[in-house]
Protein backbone atom coordinates (compact mmCIF):
# COMPACT_ATOMS: atom_id res chain seq x y z
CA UNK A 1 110.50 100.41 109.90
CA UNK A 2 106.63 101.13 109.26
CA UNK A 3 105.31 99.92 106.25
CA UNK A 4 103.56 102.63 105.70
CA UNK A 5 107.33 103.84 104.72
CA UNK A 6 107.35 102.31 101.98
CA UNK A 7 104.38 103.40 99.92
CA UNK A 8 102.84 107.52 98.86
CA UNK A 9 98.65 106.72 99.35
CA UNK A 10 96.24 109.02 98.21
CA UNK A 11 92.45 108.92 98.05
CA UNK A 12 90.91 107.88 94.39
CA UNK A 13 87.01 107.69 93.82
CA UNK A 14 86.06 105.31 91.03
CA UNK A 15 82.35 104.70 89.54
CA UNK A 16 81.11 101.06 90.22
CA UNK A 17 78.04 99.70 88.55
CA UNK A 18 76.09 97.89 91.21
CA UNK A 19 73.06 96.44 91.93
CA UNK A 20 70.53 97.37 94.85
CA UNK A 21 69.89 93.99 96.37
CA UNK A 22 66.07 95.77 97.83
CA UNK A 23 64.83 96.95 95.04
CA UNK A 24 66.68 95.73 92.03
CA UNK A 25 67.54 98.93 90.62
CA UNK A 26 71.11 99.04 88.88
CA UNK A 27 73.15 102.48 88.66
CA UNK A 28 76.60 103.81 89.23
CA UNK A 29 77.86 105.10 92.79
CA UNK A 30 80.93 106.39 93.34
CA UNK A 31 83.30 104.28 95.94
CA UNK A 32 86.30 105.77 97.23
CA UNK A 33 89.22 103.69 97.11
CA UNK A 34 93.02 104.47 98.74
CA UNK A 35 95.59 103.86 96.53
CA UNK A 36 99.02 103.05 97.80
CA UNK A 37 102.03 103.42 95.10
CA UNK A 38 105.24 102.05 95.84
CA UNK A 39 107.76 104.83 96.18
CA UNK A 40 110.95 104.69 93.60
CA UNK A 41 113.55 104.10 96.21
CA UNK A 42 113.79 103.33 100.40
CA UNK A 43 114.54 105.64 102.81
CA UNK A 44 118.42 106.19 104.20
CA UNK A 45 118.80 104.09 107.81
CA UNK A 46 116.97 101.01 106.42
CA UNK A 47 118.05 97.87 107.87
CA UNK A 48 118.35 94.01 105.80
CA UNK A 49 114.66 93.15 106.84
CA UNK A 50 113.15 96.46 105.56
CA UNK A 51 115.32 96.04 102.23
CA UNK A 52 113.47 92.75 101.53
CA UNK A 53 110.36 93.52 102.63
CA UNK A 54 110.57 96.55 100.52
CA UNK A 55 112.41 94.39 97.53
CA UNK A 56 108.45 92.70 97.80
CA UNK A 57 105.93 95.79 98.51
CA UNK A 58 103.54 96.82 95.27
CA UNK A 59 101.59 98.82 94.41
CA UNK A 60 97.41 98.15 95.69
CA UNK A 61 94.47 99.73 96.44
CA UNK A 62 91.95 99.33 99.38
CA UNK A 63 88.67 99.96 99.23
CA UNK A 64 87.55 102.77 101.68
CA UNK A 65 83.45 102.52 101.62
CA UNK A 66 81.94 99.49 102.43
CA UNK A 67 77.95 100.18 102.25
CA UNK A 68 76.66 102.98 99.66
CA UNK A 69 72.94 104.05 99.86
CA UNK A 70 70.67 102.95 96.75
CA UNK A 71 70.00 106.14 94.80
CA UNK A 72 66.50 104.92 94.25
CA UNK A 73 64.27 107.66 95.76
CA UNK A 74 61.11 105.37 96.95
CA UNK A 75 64.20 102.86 98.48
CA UNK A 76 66.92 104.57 99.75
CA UNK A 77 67.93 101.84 101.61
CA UNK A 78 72.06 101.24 102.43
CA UNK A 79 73.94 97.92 101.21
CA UNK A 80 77.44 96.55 101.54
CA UNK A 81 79.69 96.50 98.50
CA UNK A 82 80.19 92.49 96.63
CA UNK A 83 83.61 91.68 96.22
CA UNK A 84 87.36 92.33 96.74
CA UNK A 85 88.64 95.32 99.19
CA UNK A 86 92.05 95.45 98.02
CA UNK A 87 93.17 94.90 94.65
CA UNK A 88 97.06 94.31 93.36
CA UNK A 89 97.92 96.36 90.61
């Protein structure tokens, strides 16, 4: 069975305060993250393996962007997000 079985995603944009590493200039851009919840139960025709792998799925996001473009008009220029691309919740 397909992981992907195991979880309902959907698409989540949350405001990250960064830092243009060009120009300096700190503001908020908006990232888009997927967000893959655990469903309640598994699916009828599930074998041992997919009941223990599904016994240790949870709930985590994955970041979806990876560069944003500085919002500074005279820069402009595009950077790649610091830190983690998928978070446990």
């Amino acid at each position: 069975m397909d992981d992907k079985r195991f979880y309902d995603e959907k698409q989540e944009t949350k405001e990250m305060e960064l830092r243009c590493p060009h120009c300096r200039e700190e503001n908020k851009y908006p990232v888009r993250w997927m967000v893959r919840t655990k469903k309640e139960r598994l699916q009828p025709g599930a074998n041992d393996d997919d009941k223990a792998r599904f016994g240790k799925a949870r709930t985590y996001m994955v970041r979806v962007d990876d560069m944003v473009a500085c919002r500074n008009i005279r820069c402009r220029k595009r950077f790649d997000l610091p830190g983690q691309t998928v978070i446990l919740t």
